[in-house]
PDB file of N, CA and C in Angstrom:
ATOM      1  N   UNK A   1     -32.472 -14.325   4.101  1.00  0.00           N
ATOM      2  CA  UNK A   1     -32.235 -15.465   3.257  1.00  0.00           C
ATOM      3  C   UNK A   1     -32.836 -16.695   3.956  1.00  0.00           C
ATOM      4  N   UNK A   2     -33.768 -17.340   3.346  1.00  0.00           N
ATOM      5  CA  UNK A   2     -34.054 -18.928   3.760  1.00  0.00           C
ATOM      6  C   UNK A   2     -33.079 -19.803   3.202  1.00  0.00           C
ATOM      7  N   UNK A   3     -32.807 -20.483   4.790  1.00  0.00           N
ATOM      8  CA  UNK A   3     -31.540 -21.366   4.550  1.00  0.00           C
ATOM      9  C   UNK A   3     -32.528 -22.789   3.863  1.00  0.00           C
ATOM     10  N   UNK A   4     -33.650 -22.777   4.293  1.00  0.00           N
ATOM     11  CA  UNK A   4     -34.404 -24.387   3.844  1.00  0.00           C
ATOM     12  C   UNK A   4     -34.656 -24.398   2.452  1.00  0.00           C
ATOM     13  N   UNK A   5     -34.622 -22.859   1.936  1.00  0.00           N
ATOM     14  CA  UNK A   5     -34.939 -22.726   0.733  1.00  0.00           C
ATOM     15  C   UNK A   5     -33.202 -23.203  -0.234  1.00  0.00           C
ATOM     16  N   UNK A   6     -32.378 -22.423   0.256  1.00  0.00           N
ATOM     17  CA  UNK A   6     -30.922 -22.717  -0.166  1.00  0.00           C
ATOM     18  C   UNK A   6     -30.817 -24.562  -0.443  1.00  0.00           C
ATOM     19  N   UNK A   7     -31.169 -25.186   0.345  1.00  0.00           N
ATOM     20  CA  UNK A   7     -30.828 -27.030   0.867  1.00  0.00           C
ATOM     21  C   UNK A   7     -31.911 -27.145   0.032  1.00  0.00           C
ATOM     22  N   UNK A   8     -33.370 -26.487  -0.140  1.00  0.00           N
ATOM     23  CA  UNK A   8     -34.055 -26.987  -0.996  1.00  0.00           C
ATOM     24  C   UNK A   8     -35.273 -28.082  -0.574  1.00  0.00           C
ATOM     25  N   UNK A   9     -35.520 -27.674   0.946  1.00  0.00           N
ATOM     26  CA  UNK A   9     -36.030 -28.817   1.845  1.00  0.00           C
ATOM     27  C   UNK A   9     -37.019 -28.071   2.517  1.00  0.00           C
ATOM     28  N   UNK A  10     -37.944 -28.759   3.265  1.00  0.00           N
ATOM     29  CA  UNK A  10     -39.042 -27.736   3.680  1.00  0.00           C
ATOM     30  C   UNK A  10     -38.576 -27.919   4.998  1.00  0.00           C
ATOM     31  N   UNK A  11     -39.781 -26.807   5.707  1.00  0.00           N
ATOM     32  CA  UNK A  11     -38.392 -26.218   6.921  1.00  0.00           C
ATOM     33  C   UNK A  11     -39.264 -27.020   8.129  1.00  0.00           C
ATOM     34  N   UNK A  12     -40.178 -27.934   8.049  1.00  0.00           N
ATOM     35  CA  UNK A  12     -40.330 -28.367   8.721  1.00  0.00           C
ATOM     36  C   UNK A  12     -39.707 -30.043   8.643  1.00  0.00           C
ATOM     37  N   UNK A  13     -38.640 -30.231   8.363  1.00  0.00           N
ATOM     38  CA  UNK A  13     -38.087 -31.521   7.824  1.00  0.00           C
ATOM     39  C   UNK A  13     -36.962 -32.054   8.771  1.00  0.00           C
ATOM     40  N   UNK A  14     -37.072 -33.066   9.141  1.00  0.00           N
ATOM     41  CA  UNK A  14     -36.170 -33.880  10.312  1.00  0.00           C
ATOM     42  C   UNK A  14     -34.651 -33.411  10.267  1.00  0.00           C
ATOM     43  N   UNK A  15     -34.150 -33.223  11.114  1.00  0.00           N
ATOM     44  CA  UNK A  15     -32.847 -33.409  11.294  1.00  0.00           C
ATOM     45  C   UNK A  15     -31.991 -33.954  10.191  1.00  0.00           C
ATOM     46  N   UNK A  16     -32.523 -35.473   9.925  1.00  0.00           N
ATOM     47  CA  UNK A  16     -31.584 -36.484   9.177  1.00  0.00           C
ATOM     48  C   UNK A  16     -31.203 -35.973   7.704  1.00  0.00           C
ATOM     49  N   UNK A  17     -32.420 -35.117   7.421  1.00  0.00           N
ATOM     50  CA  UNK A  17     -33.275 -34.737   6.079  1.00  0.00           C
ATOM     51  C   UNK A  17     -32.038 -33.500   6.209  1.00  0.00           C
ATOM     52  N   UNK A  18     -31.927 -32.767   6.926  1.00  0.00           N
ATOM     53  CA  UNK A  18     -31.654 -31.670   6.897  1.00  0.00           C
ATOM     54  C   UNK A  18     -29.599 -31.779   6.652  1.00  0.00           C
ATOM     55  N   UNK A  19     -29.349 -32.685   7.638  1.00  0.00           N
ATOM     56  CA  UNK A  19     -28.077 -33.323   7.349  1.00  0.00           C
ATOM     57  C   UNK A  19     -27.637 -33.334   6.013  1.00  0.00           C
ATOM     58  N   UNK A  20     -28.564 -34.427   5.717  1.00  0.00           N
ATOM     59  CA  UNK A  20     -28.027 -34.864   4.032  1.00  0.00           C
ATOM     60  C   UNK A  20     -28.105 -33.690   2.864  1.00  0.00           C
ATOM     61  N   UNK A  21     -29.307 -33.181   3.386  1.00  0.00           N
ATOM     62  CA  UNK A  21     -29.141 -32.111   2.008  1.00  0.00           C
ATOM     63  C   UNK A  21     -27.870 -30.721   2.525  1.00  0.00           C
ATOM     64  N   UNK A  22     -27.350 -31.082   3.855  1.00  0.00           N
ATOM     65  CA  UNK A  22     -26.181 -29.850   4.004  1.00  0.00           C
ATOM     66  C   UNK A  22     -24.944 -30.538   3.043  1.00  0.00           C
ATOM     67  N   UNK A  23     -24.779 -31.455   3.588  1.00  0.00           N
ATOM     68  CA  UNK A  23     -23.612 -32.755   2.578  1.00  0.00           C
ATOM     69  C   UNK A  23     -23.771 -32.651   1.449  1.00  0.00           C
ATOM     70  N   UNK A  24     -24.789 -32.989   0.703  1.00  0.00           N
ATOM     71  CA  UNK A  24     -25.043 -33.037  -0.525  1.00  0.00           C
ATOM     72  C   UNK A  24     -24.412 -31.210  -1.384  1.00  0.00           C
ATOM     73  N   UNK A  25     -25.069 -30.491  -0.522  1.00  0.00           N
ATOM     74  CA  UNK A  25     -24.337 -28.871  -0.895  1.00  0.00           C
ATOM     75  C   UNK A  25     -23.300 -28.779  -0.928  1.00  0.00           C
ATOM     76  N   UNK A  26     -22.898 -29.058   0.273  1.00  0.00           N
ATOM     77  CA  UNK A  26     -21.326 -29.506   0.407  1.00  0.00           C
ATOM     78  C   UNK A  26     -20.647 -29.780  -1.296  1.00  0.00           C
ATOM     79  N   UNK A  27     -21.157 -31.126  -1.075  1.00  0.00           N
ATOM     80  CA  UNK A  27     -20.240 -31.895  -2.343  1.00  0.00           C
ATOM     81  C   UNK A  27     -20.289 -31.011  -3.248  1.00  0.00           C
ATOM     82  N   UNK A  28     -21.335 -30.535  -3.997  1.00  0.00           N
ATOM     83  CA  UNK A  28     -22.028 -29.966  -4.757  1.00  0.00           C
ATOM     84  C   UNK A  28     -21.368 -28.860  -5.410  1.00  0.00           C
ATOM     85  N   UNK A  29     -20.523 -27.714  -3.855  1.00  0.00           N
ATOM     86  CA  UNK A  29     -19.864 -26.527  -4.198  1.00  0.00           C
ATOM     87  C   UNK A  29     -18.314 -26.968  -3.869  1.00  0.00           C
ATOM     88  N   UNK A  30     -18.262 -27.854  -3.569  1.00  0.00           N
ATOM     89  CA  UNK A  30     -16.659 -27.952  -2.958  1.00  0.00           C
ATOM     90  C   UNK A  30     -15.671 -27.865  -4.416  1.00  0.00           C
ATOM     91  N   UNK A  31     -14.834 -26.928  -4.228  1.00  0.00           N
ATOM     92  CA  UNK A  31     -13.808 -26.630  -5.278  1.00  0.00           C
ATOM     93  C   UNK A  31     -13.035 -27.982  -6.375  1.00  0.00           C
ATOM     94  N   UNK A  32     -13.155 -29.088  -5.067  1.00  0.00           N
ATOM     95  CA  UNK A  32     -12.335 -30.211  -5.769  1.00  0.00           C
ATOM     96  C   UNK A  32     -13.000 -30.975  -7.010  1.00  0.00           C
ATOM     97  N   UNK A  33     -14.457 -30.509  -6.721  1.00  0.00           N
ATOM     98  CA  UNK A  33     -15.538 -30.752  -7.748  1.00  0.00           C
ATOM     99  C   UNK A  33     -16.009 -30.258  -9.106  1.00  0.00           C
ATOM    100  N   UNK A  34     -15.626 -29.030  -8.680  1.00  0.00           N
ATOM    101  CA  UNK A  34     -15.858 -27.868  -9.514  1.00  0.00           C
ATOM    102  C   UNK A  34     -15.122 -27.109  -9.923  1.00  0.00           C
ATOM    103  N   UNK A  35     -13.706 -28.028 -10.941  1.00  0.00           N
ATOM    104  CA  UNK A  35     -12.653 -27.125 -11.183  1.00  0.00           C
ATOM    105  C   UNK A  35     -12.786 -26.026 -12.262  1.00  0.00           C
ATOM    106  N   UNK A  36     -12.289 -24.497 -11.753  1.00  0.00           N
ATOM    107  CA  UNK A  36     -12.880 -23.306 -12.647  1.00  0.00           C
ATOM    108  C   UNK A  36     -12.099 -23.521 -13.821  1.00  0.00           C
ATOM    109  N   UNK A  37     -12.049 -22.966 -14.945  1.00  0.00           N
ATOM    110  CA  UNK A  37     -10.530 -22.745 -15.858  1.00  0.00           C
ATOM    111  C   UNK A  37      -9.575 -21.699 -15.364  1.00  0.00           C
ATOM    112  N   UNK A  38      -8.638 -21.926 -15.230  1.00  0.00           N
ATOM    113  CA  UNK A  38      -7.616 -21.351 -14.837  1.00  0.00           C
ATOM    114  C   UNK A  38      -6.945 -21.212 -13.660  1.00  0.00           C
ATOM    115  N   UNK A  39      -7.937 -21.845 -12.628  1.00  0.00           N
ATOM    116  CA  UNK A  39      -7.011 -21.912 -11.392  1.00  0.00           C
ATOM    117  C   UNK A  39      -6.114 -22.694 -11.538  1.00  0.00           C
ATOM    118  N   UNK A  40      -6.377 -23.824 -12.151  1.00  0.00           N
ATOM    119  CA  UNK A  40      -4.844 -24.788 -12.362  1.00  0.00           C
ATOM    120  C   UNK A  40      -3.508 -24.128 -12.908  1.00  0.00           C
ATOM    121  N   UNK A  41      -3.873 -23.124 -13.808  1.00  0.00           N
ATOM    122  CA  UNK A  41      -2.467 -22.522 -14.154  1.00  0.00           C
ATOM    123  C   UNK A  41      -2.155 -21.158 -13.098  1.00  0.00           C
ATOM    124  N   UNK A  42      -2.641 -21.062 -12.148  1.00  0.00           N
ATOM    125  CA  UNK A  42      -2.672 -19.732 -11.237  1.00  0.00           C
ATOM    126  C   UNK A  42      -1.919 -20.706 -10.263  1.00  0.00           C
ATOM    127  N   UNK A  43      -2.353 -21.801  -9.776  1.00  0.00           N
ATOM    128  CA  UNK A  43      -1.543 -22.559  -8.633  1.00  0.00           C
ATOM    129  C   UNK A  43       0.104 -23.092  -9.155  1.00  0.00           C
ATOM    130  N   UNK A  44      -0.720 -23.625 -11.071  1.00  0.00           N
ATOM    131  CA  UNK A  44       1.071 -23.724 -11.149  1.00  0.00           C
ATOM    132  C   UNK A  44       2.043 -22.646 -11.465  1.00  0.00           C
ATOM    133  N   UNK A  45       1.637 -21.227 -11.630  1.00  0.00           N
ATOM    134  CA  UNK A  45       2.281 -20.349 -11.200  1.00  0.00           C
ATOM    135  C   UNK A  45       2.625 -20.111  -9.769  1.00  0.00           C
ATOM    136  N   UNK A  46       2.005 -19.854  -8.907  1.00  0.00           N
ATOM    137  CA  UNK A  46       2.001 -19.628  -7.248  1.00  0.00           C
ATOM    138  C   UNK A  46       2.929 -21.056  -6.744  1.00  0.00           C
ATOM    139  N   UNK A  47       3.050 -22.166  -7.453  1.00  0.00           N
ATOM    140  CA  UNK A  47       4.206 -22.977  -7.408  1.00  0.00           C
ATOM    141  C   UNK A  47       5.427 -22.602  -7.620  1.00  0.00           C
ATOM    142  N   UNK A  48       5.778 -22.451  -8.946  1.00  0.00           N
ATOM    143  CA  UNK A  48       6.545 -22.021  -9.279  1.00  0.00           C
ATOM    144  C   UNK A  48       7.491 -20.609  -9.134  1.00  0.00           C
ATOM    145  N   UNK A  49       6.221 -19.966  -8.502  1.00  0.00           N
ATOM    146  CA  UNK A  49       7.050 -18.723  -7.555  1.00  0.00           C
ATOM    147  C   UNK A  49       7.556 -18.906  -6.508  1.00  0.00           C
ATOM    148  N   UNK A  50       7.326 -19.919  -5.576  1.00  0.00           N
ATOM    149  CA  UNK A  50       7.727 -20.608  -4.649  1.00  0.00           C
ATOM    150  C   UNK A  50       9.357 -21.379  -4.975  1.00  0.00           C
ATOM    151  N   UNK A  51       9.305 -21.475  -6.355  1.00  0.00           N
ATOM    152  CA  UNK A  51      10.563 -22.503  -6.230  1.00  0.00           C
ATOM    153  C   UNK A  51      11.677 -21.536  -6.375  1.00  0.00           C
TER     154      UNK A  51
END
């Protein structure tokens, strides 16, 4: 797997370059971003089994 290809950056590209486009992925896939359907009612179950 090419990781420069994943970030989308050529692989000869600075550090700084390389930073931002890891962050940017980051944001990009992070769950808090990208809410699926139905995990919200799976957590407020897994709550509520808790209580």
């Amino acid at each position: 797997m090419d990781l420069y290809a994943v970030l989308d950056i050529s692989p000869d590209a600075p550090p700084a370059i390389i930073r931002r486009a890891y962050r940017q992925q980051l944001l990009r896939l992070h769950p808090d971003r990208r809410p699926q359907p139905g995990l919200r009612d799976a957590e407020r179950r897994g709550q509520a089994a808790d209580v």
